[in-house]
N, C-alpha and C. Protein backbone atom coordinates (compact mmCIF):
# COMPACT_ATOMS: atom_id res chain seq x y z
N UNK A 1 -9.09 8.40 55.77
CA UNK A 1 -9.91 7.83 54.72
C UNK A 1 -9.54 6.36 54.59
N UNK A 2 -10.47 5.70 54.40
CA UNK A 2 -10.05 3.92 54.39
C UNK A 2 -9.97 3.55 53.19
N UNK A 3 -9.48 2.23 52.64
CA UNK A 3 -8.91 2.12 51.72
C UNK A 3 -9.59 2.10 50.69
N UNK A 4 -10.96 1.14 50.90
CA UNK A 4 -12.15 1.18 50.19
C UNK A 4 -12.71 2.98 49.67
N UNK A 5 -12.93 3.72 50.16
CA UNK A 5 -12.97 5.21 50.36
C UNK A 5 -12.22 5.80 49.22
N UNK A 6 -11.45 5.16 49.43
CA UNK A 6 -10.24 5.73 48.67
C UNK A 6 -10.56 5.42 46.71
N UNK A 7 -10.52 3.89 47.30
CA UNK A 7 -10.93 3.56 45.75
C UNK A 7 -11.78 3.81 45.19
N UNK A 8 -12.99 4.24 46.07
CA UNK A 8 -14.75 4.98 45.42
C UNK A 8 -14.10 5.98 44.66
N UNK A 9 -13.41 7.12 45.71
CA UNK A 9 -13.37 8.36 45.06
C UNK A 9 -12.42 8.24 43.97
N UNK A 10 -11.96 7.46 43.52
CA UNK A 10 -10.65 7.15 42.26
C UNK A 10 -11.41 6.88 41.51
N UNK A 11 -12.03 5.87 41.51
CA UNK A 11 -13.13 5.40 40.57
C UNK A 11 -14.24 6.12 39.84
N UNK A 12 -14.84 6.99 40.84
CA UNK A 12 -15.79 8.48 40.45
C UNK A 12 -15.09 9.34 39.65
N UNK A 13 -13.92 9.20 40.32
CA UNK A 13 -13.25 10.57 39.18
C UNK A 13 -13.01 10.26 37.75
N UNK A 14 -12.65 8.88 37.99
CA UNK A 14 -12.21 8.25 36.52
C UNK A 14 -13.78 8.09 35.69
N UNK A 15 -14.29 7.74 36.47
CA UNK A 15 -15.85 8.04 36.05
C UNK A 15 -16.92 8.77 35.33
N UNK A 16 -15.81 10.00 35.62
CA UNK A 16 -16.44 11.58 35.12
C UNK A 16 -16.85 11.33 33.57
N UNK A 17 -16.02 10.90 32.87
CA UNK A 17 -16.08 10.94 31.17
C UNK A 17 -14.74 10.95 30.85
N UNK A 18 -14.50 10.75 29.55
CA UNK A 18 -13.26 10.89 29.00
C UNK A 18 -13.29 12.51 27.91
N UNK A 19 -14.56 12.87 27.84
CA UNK A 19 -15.11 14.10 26.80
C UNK A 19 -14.08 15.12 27.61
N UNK A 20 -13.65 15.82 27.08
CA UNK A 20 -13.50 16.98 27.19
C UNK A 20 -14.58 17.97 27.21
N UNK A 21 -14.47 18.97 28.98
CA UNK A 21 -15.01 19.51 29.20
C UNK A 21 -15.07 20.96 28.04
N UNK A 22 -14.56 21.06 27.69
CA UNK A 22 -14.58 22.52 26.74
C UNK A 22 -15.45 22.19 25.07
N UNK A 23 -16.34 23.26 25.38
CA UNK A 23 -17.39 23.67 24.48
C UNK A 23 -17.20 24.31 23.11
N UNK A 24 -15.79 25.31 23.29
CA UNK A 24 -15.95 25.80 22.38
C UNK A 24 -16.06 27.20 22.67
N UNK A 25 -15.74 28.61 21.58
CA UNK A 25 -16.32 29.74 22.00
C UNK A 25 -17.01 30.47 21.61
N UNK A 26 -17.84 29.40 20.78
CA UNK A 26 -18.85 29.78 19.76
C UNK A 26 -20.09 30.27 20.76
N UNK A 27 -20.30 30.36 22.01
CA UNK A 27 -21.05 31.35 23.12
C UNK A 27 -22.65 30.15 23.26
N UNK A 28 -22.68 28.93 22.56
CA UNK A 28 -23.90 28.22 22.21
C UNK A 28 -23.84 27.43 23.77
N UNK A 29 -23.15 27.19 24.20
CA UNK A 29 -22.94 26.25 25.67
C UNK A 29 -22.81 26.78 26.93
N UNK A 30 -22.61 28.20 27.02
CA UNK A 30 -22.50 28.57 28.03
C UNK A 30 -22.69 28.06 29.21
N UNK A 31 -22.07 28.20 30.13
CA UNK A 31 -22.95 27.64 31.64
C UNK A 31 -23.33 28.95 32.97
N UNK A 32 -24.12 28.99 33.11
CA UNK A 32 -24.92 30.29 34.29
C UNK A 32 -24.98 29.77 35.49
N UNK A 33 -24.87 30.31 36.28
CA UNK A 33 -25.03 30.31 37.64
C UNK A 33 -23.62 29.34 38.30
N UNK A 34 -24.09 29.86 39.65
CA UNK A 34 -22.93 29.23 41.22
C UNK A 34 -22.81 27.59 40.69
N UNK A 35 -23.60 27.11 40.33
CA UNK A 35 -23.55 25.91 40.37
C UNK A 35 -22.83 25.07 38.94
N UNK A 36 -23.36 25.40 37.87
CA UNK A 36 -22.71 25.19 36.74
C UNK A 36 -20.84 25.22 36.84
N UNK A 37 -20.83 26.40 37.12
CA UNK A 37 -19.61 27.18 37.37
C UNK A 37 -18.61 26.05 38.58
N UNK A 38 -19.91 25.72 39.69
CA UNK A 38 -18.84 24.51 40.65
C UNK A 38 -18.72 23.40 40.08
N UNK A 39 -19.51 22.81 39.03
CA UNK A 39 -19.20 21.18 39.02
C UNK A 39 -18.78 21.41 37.20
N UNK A 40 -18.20 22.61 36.74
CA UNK A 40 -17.62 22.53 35.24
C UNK A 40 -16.40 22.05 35.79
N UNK A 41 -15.52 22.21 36.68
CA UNK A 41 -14.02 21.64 36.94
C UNK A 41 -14.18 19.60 36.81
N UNK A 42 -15.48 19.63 37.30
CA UNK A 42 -15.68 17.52 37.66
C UNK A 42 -15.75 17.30 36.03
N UNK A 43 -16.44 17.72 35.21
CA UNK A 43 -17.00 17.41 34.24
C UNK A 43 -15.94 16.89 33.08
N UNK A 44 -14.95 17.20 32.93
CA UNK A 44 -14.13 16.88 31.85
C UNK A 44 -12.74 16.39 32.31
N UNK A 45 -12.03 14.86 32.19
CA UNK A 45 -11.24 14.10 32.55
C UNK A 45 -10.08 15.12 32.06
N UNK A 46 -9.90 16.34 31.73
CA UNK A 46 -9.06 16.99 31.55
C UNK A 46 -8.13 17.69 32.32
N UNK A 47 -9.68 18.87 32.68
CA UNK A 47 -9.29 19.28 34.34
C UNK A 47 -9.36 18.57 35.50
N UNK A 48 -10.03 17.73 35.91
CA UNK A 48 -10.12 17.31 36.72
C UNK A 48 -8.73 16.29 37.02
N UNK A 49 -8.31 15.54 36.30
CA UNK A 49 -6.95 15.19 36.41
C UNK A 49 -5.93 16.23 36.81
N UNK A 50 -5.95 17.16 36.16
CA UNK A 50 -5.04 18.51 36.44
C UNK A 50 -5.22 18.78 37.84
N UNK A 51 -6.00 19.45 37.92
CA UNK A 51 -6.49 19.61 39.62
C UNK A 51 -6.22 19.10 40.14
N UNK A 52 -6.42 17.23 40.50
CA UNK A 52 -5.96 16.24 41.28
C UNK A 52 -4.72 16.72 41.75
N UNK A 53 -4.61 16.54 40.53
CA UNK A 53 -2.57 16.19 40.16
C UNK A 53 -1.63 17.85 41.03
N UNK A 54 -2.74 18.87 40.86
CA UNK A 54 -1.67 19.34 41.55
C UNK A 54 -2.00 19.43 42.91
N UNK A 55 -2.83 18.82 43.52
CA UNK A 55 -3.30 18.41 45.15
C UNK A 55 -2.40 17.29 45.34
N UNK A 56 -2.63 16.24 44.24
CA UNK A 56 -1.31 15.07 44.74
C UNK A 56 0.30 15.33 45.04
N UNK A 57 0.41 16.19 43.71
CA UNK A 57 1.95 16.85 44.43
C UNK A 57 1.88 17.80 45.43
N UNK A 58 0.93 18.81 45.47
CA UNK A 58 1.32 19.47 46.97
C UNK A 58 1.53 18.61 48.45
N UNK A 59 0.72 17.05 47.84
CA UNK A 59 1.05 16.68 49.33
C UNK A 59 2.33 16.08 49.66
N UNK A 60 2.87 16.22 48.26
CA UNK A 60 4.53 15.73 48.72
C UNK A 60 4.94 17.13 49.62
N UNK A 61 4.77 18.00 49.20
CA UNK A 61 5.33 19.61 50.35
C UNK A 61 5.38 19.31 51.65
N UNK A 62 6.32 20.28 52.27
CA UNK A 62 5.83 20.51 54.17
C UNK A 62 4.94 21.37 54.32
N UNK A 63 4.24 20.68 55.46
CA UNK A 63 2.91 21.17 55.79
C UNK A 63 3.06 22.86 55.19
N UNK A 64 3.53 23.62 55.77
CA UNK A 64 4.09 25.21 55.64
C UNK A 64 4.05 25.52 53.35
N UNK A 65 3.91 24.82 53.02
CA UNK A 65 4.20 24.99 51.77
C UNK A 65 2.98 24.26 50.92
N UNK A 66 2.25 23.65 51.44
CA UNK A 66 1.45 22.71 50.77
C UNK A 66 0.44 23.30 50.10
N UNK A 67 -0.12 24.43 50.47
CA UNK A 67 -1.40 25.16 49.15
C UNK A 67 -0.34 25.90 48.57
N UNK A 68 0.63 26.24 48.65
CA UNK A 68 1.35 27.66 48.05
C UNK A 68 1.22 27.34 46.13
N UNK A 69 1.51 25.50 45.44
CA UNK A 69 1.25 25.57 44.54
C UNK A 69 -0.81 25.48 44.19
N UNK A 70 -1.83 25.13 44.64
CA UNK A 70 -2.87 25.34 44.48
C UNK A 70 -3.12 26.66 44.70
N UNK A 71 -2.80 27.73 45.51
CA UNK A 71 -3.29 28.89 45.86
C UNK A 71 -2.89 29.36 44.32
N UNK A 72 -1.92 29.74 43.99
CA UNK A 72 -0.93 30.27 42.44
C UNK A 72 -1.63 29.27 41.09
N UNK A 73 -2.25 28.35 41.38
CA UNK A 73 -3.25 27.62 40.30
C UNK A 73 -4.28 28.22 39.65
N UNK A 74 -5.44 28.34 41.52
CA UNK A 74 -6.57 28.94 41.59
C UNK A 74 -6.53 30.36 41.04
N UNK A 75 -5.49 30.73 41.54
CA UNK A 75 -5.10 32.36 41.06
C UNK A 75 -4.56 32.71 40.06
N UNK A 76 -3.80 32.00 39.07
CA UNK A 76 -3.84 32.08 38.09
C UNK A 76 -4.79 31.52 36.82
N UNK A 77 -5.68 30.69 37.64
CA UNK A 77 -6.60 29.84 36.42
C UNK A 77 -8.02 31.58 36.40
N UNK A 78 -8.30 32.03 37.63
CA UNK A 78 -8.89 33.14 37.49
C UNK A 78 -8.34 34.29 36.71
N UNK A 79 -7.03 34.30 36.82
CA UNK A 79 -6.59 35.93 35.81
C UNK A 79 -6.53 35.20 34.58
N UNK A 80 -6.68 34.26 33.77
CA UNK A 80 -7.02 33.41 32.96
C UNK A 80 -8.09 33.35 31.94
N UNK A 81 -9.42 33.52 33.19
CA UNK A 81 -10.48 33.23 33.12
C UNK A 81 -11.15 34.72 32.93
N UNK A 82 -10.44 35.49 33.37
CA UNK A 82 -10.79 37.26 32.71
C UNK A 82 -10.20 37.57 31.64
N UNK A 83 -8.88 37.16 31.34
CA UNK A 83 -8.61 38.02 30.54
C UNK A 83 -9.05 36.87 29.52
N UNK A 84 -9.86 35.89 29.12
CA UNK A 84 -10.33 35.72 28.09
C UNK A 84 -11.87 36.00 28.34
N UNK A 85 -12.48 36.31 29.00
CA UNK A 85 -13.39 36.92 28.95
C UNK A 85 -13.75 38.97 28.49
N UNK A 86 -11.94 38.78 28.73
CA UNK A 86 -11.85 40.07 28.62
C UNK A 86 -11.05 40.41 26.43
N UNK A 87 -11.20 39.22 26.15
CA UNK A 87 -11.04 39.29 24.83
C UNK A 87 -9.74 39.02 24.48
N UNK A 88 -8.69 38.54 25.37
CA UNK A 88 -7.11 38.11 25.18
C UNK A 88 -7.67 36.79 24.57
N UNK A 89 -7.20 36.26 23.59
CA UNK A 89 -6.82 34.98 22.68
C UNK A 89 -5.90 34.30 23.23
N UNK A 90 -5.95 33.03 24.04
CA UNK A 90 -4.73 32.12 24.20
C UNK A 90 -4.91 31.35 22.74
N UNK A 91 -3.31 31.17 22.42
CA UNK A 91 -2.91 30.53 21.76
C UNK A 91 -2.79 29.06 22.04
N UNK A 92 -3.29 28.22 21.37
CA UNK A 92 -3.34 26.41 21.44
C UNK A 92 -3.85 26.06 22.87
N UNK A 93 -4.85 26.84 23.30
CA UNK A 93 -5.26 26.38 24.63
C UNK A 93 -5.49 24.77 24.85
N UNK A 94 -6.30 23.87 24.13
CA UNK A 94 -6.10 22.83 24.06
C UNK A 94 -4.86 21.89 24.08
N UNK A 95 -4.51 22.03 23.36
CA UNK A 95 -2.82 21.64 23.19
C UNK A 95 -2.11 22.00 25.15
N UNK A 96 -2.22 23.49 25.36
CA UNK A 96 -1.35 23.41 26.37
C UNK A 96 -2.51 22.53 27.76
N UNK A 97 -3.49 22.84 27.63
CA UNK A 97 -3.93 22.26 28.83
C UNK A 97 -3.35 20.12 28.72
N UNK A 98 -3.41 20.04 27.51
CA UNK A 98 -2.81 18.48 27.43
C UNK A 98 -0.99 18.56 27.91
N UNK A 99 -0.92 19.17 27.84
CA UNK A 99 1.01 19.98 28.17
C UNK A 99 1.16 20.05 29.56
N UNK A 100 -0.28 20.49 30.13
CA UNK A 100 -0.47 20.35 31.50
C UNK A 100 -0.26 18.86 32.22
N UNK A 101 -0.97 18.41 31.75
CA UNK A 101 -0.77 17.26 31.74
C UNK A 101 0.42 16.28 32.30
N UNK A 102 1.01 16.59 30.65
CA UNK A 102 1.87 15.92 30.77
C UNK A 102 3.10 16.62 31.66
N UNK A 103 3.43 17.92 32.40
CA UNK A 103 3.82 18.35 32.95
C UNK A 103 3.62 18.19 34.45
N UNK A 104 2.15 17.97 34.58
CA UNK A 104 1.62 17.41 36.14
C UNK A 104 2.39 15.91 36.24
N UNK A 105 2.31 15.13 35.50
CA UNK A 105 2.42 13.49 35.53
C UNK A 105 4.18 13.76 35.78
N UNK A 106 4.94 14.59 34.66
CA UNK A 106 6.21 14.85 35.11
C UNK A 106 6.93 15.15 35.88
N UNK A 107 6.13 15.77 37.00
CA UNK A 107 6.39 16.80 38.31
C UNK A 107 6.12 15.20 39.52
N UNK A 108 5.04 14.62 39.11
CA UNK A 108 4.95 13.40 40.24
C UNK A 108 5.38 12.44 40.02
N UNK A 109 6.32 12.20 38.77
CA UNK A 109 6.87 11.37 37.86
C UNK A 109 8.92 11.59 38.96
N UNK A 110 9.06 12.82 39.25
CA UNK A 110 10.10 13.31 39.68
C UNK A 110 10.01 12.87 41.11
N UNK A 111 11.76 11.81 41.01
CA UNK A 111 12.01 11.58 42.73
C UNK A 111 12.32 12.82 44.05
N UNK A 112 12.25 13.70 43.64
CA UNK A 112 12.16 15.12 44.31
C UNK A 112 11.39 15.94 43.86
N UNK A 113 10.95 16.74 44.89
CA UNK A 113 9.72 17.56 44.29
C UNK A 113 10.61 19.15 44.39
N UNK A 114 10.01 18.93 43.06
CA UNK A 114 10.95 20.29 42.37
C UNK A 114 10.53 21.66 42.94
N UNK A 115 11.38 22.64 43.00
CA UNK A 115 10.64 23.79 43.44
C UNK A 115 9.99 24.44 43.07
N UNK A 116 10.40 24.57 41.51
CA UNK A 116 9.57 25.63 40.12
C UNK A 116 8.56 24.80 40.12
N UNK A 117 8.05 23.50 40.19
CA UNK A 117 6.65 22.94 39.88
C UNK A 117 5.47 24.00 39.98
N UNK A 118 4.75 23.92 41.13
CA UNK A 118 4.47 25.40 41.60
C UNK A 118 4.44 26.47 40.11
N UNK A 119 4.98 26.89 40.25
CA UNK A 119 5.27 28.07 39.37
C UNK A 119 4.86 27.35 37.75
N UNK A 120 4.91 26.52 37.49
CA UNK A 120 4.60 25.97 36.16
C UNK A 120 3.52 25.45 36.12
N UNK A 121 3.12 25.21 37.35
CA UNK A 121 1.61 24.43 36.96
C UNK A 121 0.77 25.90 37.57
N UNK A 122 1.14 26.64 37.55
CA UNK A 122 0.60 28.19 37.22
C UNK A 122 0.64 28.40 36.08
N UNK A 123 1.84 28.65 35.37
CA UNK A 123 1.76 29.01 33.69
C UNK A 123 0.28 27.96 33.26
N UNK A 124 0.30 26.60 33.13
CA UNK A 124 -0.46 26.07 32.77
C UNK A 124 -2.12 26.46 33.12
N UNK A 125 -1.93 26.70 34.42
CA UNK A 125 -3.01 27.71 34.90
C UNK A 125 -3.99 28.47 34.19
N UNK A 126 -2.98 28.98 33.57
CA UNK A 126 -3.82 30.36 32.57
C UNK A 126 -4.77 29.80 31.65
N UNK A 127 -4.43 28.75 31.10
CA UNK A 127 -4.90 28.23 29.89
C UNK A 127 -6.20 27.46 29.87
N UNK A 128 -6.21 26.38 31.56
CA UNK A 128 -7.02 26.61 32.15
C UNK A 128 -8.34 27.19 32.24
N UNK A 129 -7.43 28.47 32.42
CA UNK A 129 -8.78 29.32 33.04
C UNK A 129 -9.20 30.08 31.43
N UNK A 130 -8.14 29.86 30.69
CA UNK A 130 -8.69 30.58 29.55
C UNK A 130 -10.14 29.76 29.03
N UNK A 131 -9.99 28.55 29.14
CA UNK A 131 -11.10 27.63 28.43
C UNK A 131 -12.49 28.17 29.30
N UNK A 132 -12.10 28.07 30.53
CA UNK A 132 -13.18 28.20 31.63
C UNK A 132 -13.53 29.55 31.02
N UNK A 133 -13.20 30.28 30.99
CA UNK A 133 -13.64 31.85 30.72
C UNK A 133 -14.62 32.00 29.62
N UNK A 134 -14.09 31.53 28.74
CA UNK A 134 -15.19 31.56 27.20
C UNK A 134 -16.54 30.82 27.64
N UNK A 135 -16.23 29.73 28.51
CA UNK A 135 -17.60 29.17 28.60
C UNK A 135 -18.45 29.16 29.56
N UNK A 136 -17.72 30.28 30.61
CA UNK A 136 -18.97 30.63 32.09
C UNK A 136 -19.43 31.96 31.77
N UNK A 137 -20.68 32.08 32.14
CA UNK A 137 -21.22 33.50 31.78
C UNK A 137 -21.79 33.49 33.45
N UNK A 138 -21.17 34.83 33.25
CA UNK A 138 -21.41 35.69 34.85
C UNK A 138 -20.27 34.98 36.22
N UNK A 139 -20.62 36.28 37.01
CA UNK A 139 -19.74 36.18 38.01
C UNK A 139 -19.56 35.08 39.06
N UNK A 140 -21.22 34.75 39.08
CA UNK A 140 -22.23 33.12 40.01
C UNK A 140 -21.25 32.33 39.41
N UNK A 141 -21.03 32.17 38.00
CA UNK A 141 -20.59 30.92 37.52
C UNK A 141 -18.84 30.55 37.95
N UNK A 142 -18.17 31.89 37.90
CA UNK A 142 -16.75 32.25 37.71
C UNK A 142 -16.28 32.07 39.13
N UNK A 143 -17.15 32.16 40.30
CA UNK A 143 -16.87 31.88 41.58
C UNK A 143 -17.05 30.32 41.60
N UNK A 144 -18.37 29.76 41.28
CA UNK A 144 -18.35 28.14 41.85
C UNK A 144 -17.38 27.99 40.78
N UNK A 145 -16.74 27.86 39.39
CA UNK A 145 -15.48 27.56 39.09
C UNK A 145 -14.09 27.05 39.85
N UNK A 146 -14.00 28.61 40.38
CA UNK A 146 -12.74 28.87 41.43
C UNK A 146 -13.05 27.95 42.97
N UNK A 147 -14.25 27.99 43.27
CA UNK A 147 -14.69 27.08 44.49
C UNK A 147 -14.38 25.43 44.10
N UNK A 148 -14.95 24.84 43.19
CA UNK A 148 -14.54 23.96 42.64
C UNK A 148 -13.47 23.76 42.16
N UNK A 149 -12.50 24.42 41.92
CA UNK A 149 -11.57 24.41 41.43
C UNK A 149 -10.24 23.84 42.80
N UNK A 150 -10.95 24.83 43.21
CA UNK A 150 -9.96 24.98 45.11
C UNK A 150 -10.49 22.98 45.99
N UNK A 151 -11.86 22.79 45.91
CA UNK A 151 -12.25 21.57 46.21
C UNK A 151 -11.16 20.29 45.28
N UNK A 152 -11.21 19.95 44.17
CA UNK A 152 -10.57 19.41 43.40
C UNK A 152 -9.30 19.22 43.96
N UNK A 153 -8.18 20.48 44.52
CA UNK A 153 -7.13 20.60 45.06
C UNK A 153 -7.02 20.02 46.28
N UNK A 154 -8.12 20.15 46.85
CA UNK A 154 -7.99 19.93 48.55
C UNK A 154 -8.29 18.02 48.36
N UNK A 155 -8.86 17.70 47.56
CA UNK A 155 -9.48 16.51 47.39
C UNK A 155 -8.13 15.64 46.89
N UNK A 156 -7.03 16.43 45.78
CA UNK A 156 -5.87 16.01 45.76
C UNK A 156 -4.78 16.03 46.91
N UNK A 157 -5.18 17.15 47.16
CA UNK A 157 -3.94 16.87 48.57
C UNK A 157 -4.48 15.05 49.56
N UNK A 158 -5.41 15.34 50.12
CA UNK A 158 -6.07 14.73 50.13
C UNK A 158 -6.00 12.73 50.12
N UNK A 159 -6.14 12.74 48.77
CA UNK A 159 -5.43 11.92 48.08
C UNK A 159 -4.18 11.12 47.97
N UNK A 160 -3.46 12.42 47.82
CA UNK A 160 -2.03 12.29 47.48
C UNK A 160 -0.89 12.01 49.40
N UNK A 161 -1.78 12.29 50.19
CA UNK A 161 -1.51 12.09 51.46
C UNK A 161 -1.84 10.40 51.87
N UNK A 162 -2.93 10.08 51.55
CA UNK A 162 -3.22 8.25 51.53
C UNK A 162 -2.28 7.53 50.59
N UNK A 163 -1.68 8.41 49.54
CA UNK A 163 -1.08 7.31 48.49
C UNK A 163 -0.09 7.42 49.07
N UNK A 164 0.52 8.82 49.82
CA UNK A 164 2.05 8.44 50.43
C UNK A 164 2.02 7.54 51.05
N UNK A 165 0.97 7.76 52.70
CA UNK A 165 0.95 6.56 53.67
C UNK A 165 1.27 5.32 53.23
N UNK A 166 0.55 4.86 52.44
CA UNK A 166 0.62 3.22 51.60
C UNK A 166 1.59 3.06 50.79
N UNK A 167 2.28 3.71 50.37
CA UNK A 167 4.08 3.94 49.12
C UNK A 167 4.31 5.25 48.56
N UNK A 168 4.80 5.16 48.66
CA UNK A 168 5.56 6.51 48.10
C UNK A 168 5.30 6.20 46.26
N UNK A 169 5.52 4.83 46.06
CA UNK A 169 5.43 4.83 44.63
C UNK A 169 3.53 5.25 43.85
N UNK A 170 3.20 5.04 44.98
CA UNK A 170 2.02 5.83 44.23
C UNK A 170 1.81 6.76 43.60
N UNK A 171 2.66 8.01 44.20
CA UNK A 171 2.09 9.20 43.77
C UNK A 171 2.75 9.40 42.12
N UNK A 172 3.96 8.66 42.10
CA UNK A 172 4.40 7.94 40.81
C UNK A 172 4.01 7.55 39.93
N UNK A 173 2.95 6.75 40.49
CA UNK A 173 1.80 5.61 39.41
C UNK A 173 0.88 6.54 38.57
N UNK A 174 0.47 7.88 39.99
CA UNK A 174 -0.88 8.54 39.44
C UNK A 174 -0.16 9.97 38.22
N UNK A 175 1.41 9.72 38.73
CA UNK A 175 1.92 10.32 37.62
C UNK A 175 2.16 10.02 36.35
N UNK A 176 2.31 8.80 36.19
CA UNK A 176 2.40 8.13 34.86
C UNK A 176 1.31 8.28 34.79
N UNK A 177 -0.02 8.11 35.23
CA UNK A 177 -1.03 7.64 34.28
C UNK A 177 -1.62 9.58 33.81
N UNK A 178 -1.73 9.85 34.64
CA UNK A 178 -2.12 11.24 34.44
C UNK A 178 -1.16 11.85 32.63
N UNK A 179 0.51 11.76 33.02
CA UNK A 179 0.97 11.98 31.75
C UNK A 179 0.99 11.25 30.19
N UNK A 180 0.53 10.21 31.00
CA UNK A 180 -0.26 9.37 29.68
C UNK A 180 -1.69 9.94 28.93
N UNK A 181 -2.21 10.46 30.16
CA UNK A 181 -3.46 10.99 29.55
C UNK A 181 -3.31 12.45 28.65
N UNK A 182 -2.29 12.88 29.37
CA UNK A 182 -1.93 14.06 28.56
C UNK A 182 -1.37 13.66 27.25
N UNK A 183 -0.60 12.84 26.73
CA UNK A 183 0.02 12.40 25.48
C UNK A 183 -1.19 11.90 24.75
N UNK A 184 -2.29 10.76 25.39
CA UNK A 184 -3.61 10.79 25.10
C UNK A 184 -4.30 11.78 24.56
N UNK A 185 -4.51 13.09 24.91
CA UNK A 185 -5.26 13.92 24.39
C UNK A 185 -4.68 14.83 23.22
N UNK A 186 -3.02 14.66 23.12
CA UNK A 186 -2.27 15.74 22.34
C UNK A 186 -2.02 14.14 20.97
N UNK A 187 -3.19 13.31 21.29
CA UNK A 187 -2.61 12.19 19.56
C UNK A 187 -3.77 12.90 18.84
């Protein structure tokens, strides 16, 4: 990807909005179908930072390890995404997805890439998928979610592979700003 390339797709993302993607579960917003369901992950500077962020740190991993934290994301943002569809109540979902946040920015914020990361930006996962759940109706929607969801990741790895090439302190930079945004959303 060239450098220019690079900066489009930074720029688009930052682009998205600053709104928060989540509606609410008052059932008035729903979103239907494959498609809704793929581009609800772009839509809100919330997730979509999240996502990045954990494609940017997987690309600190060896090759052999590099989806293992997106695969445990995707898979936990889906058991997430049922069991609040399935009537489980997360507690302060808002709050933790900003926790996410600031936990993603902390993880790329770290001169070693920790091992539990992974595993925590799973917990955060859930919460995630809890928001997503209340507001996709049907299965069309709950797949392009998870499809989009998995794109977002690959688009961070991605990413996070050009910012190494060019410094290492990048993936740093996109950590501060990311955990800024999380302290951002929890004022």
């Amino acid at each position: 990807m060239k450098k220019n390339s690079l900066l489009i797709a930074l720029a688009l993302s930052v682009a998205s909005g600053l709104a928060s993607a989540h509606v609410g579960t008052d059932g008035a917003a729903h979103h239907h179908g494959f498609v809704d369901g793929l581009v609800h992950p772009f839509t809100g500077v919330d997730h979509l930072a999240a996502m990045l962020a954990v494609g940017i740190w997987s690309a600190g991993a060896s090759v052999q390890r590099r989806w293992t934290a997106p695969l445990m994301f995707v898979a936990m943002l889906l058991v997430g995404a049922l069991l609040a569809r399935a009537g489980v109540v997360f507690p302060a979902v808002e709050t933790m997805i900003a926790g996410s946040l600031l936990a993603a920015g902390a993880l790329l914020l770290a001169p070693k890439q920790l091992p539990l990361g992974g595993l925590v930006m799973g917990g955060f996962a859930l919460f995630h998928g809890a928001a997503h759940g209340v507001e996709l109706a049907g299965d069309a929607a709950l797949g392009g979610m998870v499809i989009g969801t998995a794109t977002l990741h690959l688009l961070g790895i991605g990413l996070g592979l050009q910012m190494r090439r060019h410094s290492l302190l990048l993936p740093r930079v996109a950590g501060a700003a990311i955990a800024l945004l999380g302290l951002g959303l929890l004022a």
